[in-house]
PDB file of N, CA and C in Angstrom:
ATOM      1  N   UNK A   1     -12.431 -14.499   9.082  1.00  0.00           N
ATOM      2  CA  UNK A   1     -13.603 -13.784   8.632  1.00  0.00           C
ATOM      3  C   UNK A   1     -14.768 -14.772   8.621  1.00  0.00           C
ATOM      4  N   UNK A   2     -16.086 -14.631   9.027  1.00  0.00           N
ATOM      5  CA  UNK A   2     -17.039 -15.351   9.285  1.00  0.00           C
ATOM      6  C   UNK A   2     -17.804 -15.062   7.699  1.00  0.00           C
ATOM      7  N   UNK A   3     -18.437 -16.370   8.103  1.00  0.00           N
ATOM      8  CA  UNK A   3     -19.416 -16.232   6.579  1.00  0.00           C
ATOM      9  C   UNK A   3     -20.375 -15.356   6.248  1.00  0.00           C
ATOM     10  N   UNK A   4     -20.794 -14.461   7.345  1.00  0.00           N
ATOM     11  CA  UNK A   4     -21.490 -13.007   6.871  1.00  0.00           C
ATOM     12  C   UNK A   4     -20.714 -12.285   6.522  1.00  0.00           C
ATOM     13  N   UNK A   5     -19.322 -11.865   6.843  1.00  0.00           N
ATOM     14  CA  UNK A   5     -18.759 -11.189   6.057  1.00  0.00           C
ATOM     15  C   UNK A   5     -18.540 -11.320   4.608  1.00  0.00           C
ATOM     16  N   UNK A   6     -18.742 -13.048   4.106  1.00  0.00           N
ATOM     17  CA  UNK A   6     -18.879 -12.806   2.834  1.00  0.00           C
ATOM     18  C   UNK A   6     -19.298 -12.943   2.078  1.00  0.00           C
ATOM     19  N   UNK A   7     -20.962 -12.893   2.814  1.00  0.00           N
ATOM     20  CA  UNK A   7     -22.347 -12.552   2.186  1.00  0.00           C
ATOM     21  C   UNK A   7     -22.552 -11.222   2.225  1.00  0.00           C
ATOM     22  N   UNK A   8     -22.133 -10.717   3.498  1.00  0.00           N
ATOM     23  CA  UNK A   8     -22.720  -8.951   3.325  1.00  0.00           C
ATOM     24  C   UNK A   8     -21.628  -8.189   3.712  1.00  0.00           C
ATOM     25  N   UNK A   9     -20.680  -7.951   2.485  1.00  0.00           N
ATOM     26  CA  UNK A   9     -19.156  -7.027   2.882  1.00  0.00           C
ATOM     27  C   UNK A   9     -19.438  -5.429   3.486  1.00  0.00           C
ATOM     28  N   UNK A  10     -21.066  -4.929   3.677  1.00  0.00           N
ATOM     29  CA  UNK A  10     -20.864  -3.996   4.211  1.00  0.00           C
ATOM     30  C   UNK A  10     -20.550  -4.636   6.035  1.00  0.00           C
ATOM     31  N   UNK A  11     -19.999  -5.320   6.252  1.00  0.00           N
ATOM     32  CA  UNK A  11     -19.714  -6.329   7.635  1.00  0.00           C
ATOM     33  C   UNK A  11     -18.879  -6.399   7.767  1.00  0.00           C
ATOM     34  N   UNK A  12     -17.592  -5.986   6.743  1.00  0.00           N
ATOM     35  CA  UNK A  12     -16.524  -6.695   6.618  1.00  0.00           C
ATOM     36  C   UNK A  12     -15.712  -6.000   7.633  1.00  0.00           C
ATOM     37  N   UNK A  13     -14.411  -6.163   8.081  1.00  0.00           N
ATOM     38  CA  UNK A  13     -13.488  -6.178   9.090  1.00  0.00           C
ATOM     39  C   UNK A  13     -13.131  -4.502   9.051  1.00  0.00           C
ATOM     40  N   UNK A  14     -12.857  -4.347   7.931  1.00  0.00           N
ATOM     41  CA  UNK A  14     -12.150  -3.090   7.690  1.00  0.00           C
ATOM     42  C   UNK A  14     -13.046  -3.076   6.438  1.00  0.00           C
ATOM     43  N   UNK A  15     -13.413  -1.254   6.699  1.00  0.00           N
ATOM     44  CA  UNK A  15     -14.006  -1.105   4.985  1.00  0.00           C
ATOM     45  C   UNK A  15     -13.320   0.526   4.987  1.00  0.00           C
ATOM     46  N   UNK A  16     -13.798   0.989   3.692  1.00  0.00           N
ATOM     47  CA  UNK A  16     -12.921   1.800   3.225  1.00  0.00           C
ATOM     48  C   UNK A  16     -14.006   3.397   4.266  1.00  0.00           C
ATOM     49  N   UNK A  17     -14.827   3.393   4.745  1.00  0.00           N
ATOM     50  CA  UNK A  17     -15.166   4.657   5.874  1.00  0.00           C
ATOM     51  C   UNK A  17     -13.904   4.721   7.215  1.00  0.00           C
ATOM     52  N   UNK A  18     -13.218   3.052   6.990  1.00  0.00           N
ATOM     53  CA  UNK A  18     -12.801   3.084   8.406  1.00  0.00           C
ATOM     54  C   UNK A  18     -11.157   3.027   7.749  1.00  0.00           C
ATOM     55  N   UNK A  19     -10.454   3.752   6.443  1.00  0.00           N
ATOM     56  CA  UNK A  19      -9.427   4.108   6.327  1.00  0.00           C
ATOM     57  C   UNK A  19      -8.816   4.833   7.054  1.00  0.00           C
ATOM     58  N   UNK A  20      -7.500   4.505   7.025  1.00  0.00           N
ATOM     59  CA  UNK A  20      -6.525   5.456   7.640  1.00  0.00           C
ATOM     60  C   UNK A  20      -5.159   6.398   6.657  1.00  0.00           C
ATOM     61  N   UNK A  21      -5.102   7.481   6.351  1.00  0.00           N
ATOM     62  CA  UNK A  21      -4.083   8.233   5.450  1.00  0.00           C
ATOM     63  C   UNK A  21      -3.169   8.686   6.421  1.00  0.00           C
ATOM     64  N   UNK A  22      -1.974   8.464   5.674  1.00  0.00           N
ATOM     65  CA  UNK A  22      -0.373   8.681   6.608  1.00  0.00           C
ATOM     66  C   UNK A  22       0.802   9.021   5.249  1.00  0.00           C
ATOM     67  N   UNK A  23       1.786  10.201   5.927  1.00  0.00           N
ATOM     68  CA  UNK A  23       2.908   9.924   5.156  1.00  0.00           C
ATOM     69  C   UNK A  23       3.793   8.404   5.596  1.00  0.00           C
ATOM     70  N   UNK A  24       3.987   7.820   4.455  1.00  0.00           N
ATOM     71  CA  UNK A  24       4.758   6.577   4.874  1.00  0.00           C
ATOM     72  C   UNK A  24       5.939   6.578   4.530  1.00  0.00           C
ATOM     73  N   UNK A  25       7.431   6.145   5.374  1.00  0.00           N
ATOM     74  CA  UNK A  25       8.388   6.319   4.638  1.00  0.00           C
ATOM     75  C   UNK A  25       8.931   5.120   3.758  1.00  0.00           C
ATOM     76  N   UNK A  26       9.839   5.339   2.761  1.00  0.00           N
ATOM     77  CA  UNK A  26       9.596   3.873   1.947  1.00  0.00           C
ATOM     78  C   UNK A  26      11.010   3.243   2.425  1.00  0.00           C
ATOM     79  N   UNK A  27      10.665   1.852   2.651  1.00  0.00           N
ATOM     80  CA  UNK A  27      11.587   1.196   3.291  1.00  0.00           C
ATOM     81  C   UNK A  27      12.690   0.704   1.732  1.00  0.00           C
ATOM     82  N   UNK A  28      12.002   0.213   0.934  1.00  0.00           N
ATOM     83  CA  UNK A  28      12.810  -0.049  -0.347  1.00  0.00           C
ATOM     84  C   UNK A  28      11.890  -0.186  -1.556  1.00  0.00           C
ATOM     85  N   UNK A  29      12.178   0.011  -2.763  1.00  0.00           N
ATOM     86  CA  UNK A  29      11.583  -0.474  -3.780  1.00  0.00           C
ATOM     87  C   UNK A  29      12.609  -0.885  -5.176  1.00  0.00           C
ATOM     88  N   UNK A  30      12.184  -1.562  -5.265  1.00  0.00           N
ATOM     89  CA  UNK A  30      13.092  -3.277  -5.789  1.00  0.00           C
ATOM     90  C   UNK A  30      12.666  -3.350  -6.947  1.00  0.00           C
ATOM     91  N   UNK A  31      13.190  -4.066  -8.150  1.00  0.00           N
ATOM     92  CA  UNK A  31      13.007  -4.888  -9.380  1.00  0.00           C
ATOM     93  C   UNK A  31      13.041  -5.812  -8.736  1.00  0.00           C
ATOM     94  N   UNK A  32      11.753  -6.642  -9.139  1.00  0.00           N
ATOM     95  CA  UNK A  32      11.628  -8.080  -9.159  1.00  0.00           C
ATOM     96  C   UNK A  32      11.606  -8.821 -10.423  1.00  0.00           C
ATOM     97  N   UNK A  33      10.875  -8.355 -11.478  1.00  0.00           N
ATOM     98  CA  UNK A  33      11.465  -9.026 -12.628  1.00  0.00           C
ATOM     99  C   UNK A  33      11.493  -7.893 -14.140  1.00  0.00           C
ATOM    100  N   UNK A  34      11.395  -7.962 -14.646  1.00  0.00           N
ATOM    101  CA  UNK A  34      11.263  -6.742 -16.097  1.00  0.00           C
ATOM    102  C   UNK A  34       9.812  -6.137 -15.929  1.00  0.00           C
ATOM    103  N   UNK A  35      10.154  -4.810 -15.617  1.00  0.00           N
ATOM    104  CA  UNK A  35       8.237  -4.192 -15.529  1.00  0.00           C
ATOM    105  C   UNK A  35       8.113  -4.134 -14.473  1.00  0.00           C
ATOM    106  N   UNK A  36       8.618  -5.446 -13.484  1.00  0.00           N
ATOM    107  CA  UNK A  36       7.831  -5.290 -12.344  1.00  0.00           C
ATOM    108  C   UNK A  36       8.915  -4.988 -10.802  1.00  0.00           C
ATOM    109  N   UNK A  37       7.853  -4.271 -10.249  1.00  0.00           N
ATOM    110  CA  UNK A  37       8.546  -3.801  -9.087  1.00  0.00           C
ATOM    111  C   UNK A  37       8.183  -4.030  -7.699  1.00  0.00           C
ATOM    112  N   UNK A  38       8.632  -4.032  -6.617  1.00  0.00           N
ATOM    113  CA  UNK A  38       7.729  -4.036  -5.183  1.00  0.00           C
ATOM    114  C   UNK A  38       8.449  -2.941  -4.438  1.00  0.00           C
ATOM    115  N   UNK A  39       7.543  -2.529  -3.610  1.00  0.00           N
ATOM    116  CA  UNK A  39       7.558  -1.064  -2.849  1.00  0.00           C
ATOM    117  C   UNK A  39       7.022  -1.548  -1.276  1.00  0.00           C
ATOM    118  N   UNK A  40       7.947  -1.254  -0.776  1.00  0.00           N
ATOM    119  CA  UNK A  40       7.918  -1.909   0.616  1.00  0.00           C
ATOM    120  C   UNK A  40       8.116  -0.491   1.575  1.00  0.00           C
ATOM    121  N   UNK A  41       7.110   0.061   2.184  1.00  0.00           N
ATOM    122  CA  UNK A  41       6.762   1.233   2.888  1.00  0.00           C
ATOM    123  C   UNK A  41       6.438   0.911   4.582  1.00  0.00           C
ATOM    124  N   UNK A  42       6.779   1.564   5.549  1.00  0.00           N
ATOM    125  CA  UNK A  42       6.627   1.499   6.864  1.00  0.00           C
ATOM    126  C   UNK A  42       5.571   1.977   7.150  1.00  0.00           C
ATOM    127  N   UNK A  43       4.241   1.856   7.496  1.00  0.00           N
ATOM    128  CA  UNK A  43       2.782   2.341   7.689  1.00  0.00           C
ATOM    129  C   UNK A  43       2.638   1.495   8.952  1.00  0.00           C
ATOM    130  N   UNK A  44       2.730   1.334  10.369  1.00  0.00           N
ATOM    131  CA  UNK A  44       2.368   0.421  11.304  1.00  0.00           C
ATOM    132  C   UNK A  44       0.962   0.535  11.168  1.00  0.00           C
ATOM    133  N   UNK A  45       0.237   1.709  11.369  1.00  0.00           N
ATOM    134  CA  UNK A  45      -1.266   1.762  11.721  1.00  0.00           C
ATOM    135  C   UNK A  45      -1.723   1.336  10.698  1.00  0.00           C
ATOM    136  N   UNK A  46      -1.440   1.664   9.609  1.00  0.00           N
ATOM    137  CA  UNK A  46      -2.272   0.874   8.232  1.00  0.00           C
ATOM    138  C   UNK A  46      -1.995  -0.635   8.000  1.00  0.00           C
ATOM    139  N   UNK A  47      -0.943  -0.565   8.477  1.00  0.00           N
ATOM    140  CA  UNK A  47      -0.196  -2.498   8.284  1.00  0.00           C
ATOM    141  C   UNK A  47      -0.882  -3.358   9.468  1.00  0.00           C
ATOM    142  N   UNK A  48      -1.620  -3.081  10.263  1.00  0.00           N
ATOM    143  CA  UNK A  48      -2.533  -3.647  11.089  1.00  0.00           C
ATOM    144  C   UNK A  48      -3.744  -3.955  11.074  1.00  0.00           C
ATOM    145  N   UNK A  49      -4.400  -2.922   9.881  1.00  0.00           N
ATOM    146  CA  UNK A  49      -5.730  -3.228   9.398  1.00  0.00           C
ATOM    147  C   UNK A  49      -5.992  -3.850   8.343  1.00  0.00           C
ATOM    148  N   UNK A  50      -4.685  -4.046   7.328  1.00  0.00           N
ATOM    149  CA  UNK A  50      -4.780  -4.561   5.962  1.00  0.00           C
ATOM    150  C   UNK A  50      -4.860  -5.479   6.230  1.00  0.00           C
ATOM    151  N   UNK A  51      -5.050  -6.765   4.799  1.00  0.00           N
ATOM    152  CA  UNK A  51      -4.452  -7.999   4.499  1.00  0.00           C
ATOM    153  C   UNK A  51      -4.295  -8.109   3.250  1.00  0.00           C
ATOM    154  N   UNK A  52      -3.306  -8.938   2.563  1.00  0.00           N
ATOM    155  CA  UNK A  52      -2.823  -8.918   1.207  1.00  0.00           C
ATOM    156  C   UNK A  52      -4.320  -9.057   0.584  1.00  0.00           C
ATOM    157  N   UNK A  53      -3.951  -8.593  -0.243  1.00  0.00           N
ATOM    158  CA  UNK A  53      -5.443  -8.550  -1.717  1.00  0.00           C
ATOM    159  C   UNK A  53      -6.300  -7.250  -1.198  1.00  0.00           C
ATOM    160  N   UNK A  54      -6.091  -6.826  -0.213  1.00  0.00           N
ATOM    161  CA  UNK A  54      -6.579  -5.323  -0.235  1.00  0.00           C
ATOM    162  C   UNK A  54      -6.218  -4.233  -0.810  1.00  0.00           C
ATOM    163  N   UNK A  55      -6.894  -2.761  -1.318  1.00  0.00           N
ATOM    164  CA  UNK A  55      -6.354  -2.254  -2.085  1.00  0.00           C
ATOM    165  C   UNK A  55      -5.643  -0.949  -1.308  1.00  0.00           C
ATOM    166  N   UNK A  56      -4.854  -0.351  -1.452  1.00  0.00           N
ATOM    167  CA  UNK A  56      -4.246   1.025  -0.557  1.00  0.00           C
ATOM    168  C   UNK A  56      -3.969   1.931  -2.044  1.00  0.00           C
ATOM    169  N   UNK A  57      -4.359   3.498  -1.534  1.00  0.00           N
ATOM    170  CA  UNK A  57      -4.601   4.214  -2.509  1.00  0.00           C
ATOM    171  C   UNK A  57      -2.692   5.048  -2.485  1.00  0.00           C
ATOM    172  N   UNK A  58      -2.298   4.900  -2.979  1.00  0.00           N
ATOM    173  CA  UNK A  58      -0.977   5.889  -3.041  1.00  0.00           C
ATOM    174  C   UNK A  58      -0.681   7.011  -4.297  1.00  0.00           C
ATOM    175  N   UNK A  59       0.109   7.883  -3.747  1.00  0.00           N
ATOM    176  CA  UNK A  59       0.639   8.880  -4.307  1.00  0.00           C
ATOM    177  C   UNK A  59       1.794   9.156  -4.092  1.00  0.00           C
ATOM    178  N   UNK A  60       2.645   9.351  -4.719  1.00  0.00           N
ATOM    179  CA  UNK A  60       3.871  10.394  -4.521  1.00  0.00           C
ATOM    180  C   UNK A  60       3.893  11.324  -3.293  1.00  0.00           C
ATOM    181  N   UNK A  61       4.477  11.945  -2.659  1.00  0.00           N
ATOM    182  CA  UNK A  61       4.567  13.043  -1.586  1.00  0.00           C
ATOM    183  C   UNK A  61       4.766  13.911  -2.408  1.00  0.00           C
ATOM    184  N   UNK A  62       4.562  15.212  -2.420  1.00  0.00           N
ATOM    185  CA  UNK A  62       5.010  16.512  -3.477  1.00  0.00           C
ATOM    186  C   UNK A  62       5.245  16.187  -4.723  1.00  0.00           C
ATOM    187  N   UNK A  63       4.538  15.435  -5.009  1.00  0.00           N
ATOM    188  CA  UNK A  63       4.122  15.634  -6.728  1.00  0.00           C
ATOM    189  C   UNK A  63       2.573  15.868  -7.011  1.00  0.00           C
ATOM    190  N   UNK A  64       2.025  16.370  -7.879  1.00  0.00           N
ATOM    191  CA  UNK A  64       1.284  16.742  -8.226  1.00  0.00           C
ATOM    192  C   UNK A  64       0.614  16.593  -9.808  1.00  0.00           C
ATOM    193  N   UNK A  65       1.381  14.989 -10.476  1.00  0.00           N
ATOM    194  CA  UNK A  65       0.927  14.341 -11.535  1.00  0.00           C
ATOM    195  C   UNK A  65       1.676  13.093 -11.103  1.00  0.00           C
ATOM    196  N   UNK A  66       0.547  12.435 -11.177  1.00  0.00           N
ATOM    197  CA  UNK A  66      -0.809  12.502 -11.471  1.00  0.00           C
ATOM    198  C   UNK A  66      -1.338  13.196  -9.928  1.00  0.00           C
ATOM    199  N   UNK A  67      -2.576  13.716 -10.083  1.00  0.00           N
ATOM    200  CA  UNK A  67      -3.153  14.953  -9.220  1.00  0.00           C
ATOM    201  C   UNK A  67      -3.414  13.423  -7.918  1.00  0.00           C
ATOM    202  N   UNK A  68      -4.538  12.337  -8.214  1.00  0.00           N
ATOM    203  CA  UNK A  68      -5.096  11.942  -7.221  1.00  0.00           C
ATOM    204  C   UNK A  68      -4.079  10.636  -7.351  1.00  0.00           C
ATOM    205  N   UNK A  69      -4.226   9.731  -5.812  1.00  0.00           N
ATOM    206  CA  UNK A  69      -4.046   8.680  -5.862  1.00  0.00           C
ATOM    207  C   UNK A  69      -3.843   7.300  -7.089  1.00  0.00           C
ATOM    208  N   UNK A  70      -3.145   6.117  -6.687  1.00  0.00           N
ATOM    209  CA  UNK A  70      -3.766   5.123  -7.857  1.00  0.00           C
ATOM    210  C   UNK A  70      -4.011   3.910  -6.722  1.00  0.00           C
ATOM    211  N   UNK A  71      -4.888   3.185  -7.198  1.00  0.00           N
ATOM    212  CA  UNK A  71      -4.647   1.787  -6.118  1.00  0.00           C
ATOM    213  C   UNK A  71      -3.745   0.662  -6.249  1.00  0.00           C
ATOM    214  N   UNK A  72      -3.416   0.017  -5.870  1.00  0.00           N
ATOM    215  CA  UNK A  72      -2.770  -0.975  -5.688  1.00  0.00           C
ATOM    216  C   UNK A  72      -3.211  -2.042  -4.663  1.00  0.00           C
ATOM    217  N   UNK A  73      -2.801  -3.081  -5.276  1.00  0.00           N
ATOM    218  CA  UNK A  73      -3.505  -4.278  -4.354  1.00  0.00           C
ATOM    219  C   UNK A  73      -1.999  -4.330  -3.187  1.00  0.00           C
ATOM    220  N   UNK A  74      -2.726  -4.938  -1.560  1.00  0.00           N
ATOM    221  CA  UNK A  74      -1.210  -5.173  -0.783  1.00  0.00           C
ATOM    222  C   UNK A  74      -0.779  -6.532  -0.882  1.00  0.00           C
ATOM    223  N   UNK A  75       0.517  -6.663  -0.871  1.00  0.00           N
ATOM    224  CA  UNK A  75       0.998  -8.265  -1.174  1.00  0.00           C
ATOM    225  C   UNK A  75       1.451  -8.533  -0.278  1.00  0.00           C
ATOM    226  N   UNK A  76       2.111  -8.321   0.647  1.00  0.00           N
ATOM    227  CA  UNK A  76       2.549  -9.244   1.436  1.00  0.00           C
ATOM    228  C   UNK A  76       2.616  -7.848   3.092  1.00  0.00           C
ATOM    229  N   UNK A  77       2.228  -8.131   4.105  1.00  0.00           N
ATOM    230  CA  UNK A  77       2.699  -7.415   5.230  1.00  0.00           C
ATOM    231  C   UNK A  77       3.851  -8.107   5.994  1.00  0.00           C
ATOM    232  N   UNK A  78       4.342  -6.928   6.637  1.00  0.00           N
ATOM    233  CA  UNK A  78       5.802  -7.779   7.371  1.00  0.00           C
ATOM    234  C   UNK A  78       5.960  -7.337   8.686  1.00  0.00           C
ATOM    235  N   UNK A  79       5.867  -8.044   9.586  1.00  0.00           N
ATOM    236  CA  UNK A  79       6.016  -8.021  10.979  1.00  0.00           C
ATOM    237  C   UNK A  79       7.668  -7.281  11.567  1.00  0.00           C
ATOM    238  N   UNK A  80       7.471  -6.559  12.467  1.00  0.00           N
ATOM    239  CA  UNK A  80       9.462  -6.034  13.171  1.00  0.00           C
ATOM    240  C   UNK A  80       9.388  -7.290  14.232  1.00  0.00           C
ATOM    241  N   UNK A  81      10.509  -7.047  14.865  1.00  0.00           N
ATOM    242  CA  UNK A  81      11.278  -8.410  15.472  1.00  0.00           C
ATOM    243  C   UNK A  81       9.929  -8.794  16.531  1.00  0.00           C
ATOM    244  N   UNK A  82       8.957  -8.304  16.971  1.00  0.00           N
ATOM    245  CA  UNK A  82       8.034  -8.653  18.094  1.00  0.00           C
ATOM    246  C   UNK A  82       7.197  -8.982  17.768  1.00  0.00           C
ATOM    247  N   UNK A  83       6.973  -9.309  16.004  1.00  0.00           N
ATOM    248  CA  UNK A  83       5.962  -9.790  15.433  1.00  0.00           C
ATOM    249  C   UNK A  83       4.450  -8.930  15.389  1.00  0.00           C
ATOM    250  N   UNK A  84       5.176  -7.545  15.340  1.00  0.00           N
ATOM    251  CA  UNK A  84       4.069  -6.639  15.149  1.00  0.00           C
ATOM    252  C   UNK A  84       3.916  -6.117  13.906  1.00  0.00           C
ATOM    253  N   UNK A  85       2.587  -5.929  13.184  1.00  0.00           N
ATOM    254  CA  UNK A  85       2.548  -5.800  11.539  1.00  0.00           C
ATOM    255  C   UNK A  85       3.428  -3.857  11.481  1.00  0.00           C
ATOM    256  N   UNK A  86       4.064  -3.827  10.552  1.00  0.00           N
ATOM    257  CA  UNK A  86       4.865  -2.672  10.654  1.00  0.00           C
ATOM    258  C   UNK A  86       4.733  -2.030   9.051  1.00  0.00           C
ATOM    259  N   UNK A  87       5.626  -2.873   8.015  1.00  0.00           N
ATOM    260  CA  UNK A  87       5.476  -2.533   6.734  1.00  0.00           C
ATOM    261  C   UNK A  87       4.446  -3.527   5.557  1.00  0.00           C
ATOM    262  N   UNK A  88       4.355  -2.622   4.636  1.00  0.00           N
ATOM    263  CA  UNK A  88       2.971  -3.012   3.499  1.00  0.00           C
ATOM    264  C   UNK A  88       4.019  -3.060   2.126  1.00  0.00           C
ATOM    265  N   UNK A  89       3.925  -4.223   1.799  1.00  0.00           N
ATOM    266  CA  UNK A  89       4.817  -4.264  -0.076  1.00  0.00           C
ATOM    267  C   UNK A  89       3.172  -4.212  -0.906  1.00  0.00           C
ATOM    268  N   UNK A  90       3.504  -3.370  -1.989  1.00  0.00           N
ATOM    269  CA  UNK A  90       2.780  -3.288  -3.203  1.00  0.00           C
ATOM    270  C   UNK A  90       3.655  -3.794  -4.127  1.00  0.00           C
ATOM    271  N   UNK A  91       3.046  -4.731  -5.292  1.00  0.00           N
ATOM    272  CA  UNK A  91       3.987  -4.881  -6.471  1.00  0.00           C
ATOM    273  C   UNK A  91       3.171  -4.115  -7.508  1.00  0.00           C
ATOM    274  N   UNK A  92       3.612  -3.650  -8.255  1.00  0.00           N
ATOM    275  CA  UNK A  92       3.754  -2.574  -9.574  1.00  0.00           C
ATOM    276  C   UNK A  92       4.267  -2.778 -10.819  1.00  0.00           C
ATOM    277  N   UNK A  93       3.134  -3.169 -11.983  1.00  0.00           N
ATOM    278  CA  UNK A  93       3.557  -3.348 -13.119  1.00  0.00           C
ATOM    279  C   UNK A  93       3.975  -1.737 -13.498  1.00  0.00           C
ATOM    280  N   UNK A  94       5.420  -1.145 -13.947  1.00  0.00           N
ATOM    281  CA  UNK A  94       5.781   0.237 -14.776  1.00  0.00           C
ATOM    282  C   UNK A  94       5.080   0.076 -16.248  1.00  0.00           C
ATOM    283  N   UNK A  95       3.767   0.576 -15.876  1.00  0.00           N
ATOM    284  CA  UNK A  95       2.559   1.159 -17.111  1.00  0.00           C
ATOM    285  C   UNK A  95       2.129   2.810 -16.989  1.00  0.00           C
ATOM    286  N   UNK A  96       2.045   3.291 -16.198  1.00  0.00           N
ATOM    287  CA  UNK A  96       1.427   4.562 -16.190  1.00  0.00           C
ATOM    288  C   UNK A  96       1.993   5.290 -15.679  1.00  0.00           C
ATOM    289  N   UNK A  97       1.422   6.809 -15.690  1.00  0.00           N
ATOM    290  CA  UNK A  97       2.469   7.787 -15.250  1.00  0.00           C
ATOM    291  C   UNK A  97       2.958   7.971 -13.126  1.00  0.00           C
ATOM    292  N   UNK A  98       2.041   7.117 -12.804  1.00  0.00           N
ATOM    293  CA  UNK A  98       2.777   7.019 -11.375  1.00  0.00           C
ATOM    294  C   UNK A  98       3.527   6.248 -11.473  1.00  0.00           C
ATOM    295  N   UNK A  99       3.000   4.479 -11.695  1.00  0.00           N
ATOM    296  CA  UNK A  99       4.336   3.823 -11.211  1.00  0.00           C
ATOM    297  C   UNK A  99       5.873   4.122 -12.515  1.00  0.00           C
ATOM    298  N   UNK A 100       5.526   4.830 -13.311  1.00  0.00           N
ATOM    299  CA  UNK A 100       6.624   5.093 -14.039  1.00  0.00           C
ATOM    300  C   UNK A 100       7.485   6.105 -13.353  1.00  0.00           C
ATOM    301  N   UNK A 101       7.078   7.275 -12.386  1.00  0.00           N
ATOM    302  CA  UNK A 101       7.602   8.343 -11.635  1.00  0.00           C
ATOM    303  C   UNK A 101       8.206   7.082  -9.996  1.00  0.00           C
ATOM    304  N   UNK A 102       7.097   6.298  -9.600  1.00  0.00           N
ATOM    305  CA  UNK A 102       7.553   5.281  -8.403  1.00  0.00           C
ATOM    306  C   UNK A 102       8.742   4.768  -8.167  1.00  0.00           C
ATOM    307  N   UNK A 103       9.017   4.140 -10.029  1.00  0.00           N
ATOM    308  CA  UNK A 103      10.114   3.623 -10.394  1.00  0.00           C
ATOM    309  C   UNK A 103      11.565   3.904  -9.373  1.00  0.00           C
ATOM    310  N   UNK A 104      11.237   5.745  -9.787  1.00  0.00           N
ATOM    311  CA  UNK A 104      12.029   6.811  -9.168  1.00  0.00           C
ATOM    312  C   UNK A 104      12.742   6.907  -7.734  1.00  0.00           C
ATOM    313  N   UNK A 105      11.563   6.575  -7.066  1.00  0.00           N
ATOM    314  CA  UNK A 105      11.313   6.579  -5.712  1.00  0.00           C
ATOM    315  C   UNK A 105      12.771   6.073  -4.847  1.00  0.00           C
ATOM    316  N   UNK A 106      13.035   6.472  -3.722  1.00  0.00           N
ATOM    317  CA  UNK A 106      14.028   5.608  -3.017  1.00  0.00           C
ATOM    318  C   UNK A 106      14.168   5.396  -1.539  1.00  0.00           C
ATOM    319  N   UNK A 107      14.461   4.651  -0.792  1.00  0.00           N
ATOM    320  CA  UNK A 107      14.657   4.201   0.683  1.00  0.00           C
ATOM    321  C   UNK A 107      14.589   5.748   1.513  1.00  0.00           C
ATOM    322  N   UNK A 108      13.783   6.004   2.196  1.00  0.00           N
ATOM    323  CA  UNK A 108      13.491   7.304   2.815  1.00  0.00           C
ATOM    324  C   UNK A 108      13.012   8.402   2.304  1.00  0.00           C
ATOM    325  N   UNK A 109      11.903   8.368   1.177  1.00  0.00           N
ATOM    326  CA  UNK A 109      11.767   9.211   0.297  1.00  0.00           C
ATOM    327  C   UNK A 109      10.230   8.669   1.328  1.00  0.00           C
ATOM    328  N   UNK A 110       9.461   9.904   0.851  1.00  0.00           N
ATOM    329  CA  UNK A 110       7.898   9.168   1.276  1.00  0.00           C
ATOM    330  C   UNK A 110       6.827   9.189   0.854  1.00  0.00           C
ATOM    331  N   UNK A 111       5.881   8.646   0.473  1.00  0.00           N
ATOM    332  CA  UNK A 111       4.678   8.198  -0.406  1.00  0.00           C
ATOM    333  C   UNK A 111       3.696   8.467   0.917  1.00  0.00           C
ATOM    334  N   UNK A 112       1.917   9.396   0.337  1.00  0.00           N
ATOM    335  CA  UNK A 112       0.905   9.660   0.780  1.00  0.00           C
ATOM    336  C   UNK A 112       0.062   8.276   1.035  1.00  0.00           C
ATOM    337  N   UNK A 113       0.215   7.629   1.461  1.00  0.00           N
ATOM    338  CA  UNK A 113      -1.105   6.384   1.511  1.00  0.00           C
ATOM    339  C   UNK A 113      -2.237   6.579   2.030  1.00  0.00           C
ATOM    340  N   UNK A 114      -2.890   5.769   2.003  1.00  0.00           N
ATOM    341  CA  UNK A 114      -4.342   5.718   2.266  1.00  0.00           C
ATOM    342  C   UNK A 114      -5.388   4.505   1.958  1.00  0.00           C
ATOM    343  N   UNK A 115      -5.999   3.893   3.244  1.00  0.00           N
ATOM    344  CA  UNK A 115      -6.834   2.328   3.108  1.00  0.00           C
ATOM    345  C   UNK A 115      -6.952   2.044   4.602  1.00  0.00           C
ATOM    346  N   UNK A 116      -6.694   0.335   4.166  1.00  0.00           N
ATOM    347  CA  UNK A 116      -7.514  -0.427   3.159  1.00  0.00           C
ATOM    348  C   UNK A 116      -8.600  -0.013   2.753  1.00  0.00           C
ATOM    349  N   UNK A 117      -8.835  -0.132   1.318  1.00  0.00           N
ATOM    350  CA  UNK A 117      -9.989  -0.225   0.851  1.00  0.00           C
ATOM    351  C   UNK A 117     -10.607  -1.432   0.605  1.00  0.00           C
TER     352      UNK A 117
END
């Protein structure tokens, strides 16, 4: 990223006009330590525009509480064997009523995304 981008972020690489929304399917979501969780989802087209510390808006698939999205920052992207960006991990403190329903969630179940923002 060049130094106008981070003087004037309407410049920046990816901004949130130039999001992309997809059902994603979830590859796994894990305890990593007490509270906390990571959610590792298959999004190729979105996993190409992100970079960790960006935010992606998610929801549940067919739920309908909470009504809208929540954000989450992305932590880590992960390349398939050809070194092409494929899946997006979010980690998740269990505080509120999504990631408390997320918790839930399991390997082929699928979450609404939407970003980078």
């Amino acid at each position: 990223m060049s130094a106008d981008h981070c003087e004037n972020p309407l410049h920046a690489d990816y901004y949130a006009d130039t999001s992309v929304h997809h059902s994603a399917e979830v590859i796994e979501n894990v305890q990593v330590a007490q509270g906390t969780w990571r959610v590792r989802f298959r999004c190729p087209e979105m996993a190409s525009k992100c970079k960790p510390g960006q935010f992606i808006m998610l929801k549940i698939t067919d739920r309908d509480d909470p009504l809208i999205g929540r954000p989450l920052a992305v932590f880590e992207i992960t390349p398939d064997e050809n070194g092409v960006p494929t899946d997006l991990d979010a980690v998740y403190l269990v505080k509120g009523n999504l990631t408390t329903r997320l918790v839930d969630v399991r390997a082929g179940q699928t979450l609404d995304v939407w970003g980078p923002l």
